[in-house]
C-alpha atoms as a PDB file:
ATOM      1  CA  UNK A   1     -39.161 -18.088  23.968  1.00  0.00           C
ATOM      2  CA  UNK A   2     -37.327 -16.908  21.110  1.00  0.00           C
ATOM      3  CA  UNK A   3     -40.806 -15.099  19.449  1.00  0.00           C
ATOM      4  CA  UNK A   4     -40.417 -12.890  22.599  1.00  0.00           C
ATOM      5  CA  UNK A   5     -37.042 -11.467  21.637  1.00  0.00           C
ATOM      6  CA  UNK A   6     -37.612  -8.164  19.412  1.00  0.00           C
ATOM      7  CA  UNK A   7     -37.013  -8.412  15.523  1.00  0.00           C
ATOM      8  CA  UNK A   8     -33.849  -5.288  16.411  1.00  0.00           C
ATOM      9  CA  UNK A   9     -31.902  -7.852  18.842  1.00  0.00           C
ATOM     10  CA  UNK A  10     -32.713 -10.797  17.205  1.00  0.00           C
ATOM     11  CA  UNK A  11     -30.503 -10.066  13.854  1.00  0.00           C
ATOM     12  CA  UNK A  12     -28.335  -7.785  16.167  1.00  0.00           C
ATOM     13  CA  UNK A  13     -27.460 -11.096  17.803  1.00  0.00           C
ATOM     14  CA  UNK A  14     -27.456 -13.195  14.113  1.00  0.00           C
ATOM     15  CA  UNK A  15     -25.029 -10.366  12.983  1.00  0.00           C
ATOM     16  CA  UNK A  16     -22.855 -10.596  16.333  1.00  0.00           C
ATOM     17  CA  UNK A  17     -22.736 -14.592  16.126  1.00  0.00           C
ATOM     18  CA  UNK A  18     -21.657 -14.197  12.755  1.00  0.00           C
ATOM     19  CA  UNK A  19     -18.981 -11.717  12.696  1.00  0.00           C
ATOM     20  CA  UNK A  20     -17.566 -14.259  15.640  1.00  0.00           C
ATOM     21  CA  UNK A  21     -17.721 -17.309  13.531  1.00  0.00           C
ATOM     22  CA  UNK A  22     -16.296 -15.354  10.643  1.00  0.00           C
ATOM     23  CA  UNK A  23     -12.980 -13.810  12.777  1.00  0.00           C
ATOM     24  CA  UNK A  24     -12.655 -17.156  14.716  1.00  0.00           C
ATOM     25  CA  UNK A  25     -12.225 -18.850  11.055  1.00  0.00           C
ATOM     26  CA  UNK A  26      -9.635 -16.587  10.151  1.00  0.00           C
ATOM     27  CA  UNK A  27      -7.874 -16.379  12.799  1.00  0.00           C
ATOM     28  CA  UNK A  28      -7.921 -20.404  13.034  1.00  0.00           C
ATOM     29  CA  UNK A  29      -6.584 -20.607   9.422  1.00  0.00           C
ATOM     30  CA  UNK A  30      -3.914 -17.882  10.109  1.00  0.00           C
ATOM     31  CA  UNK A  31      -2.653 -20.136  12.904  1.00  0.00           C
ATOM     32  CA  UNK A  32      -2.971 -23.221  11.162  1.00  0.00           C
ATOM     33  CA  UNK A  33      -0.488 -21.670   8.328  1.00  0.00           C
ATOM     34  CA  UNK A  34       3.049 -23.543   8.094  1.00  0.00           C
ATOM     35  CA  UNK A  35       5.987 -21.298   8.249  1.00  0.00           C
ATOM     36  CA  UNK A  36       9.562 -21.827   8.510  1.00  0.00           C
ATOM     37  CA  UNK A  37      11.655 -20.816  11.344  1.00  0.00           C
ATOM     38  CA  UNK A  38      14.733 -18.419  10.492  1.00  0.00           C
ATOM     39  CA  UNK A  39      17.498 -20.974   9.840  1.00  0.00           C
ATOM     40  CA  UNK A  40      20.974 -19.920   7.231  1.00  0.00           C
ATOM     41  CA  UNK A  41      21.988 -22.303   4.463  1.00  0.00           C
ATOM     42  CA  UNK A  42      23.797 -21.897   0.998  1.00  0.00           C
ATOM     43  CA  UNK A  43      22.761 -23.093  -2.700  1.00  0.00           C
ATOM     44  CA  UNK A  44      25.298 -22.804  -5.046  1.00  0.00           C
ATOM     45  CA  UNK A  45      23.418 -21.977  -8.436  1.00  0.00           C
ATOM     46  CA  UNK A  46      24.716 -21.773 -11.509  1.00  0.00           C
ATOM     47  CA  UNK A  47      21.572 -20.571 -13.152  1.00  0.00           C
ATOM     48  CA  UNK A  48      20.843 -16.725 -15.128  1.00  0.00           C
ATOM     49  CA  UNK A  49      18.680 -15.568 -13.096  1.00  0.00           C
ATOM     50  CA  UNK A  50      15.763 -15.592 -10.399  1.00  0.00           C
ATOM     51  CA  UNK A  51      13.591 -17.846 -11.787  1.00  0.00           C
ATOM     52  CA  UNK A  52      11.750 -21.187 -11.331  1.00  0.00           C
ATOM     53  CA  UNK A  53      15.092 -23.090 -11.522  1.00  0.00           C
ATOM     54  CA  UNK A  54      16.472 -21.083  -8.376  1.00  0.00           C
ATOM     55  CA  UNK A  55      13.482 -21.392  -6.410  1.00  0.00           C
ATOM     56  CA  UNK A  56      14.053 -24.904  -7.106  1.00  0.00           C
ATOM     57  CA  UNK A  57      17.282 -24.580  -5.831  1.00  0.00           C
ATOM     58  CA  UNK A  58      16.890 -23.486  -2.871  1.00  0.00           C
ATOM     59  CA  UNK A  59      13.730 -25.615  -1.625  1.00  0.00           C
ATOM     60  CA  UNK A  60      15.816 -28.554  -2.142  1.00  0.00           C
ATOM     61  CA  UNK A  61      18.607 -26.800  -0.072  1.00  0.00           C
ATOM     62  CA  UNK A  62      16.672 -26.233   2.173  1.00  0.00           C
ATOM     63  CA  UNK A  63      14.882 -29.507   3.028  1.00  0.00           C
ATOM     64  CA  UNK A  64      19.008 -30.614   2.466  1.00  0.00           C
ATOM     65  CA  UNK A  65      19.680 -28.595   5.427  1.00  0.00           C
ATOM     66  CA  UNK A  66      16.380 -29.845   7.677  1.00  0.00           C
ATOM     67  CA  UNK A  67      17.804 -33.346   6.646  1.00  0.00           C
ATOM     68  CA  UNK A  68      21.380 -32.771   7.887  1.00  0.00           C
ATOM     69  CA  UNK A  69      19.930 -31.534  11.345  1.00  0.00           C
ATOM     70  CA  UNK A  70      20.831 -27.512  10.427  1.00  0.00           C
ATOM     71  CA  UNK A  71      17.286 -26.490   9.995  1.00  0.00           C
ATOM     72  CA  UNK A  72      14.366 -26.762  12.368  1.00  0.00           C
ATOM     73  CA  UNK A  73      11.400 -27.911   9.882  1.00  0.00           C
ATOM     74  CA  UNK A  74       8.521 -25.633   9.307  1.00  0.00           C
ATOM     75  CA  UNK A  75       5.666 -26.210  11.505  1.00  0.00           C
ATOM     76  CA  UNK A  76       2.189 -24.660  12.385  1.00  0.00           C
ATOM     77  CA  UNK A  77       1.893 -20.829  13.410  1.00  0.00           C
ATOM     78  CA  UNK A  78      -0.062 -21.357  16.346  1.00  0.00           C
ATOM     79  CA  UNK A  79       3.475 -23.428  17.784  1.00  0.00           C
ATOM     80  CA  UNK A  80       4.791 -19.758  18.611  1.00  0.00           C
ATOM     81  CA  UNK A  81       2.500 -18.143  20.181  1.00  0.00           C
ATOM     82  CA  UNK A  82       2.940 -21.174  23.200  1.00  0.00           C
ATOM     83  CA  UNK A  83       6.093 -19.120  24.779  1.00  0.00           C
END
């Protein structure tokens, strides 16, 4: 059945299929990306400068605020595109 199926729309239809498979992976790993919804905290830092110390700072203020119940923790993308 598939010998009777030119050799034009035969890789037409490999290309097509592919391009699909390709776009529905991407999109799936977009999705599947965690983010963190908007939420206000403050870290006190006495460090120089932005740096790797800071950014240490503030992760742990901000898992201190998901901890204390200020914070929503982050979750999968897909989660807000429900409604």
């Amino acid at each position: 059945m598939i010998s009777q199926i030119p050799d034009d729309t035969r890789r037409l239809l490999f290309v097509a299929c592919t391009v699909t498979a390709l776009a529905a992976g991407a999109l799936g790993a977009f999705a599947a990306q965690s983010v963190r919804p908007s939420c206000s905290y403050v870290v006190f830092s006495l460090g120089s400068g932005p740096g790797a110390e800071q950014e240490e700072a503030m992760e742990r203020g901000y898992w201190q605020a998901v901890g204390s119940g200020e914070c929503a923790p982050p979750h999968a993308r897909w989660q807000f595109w429900r409604g």
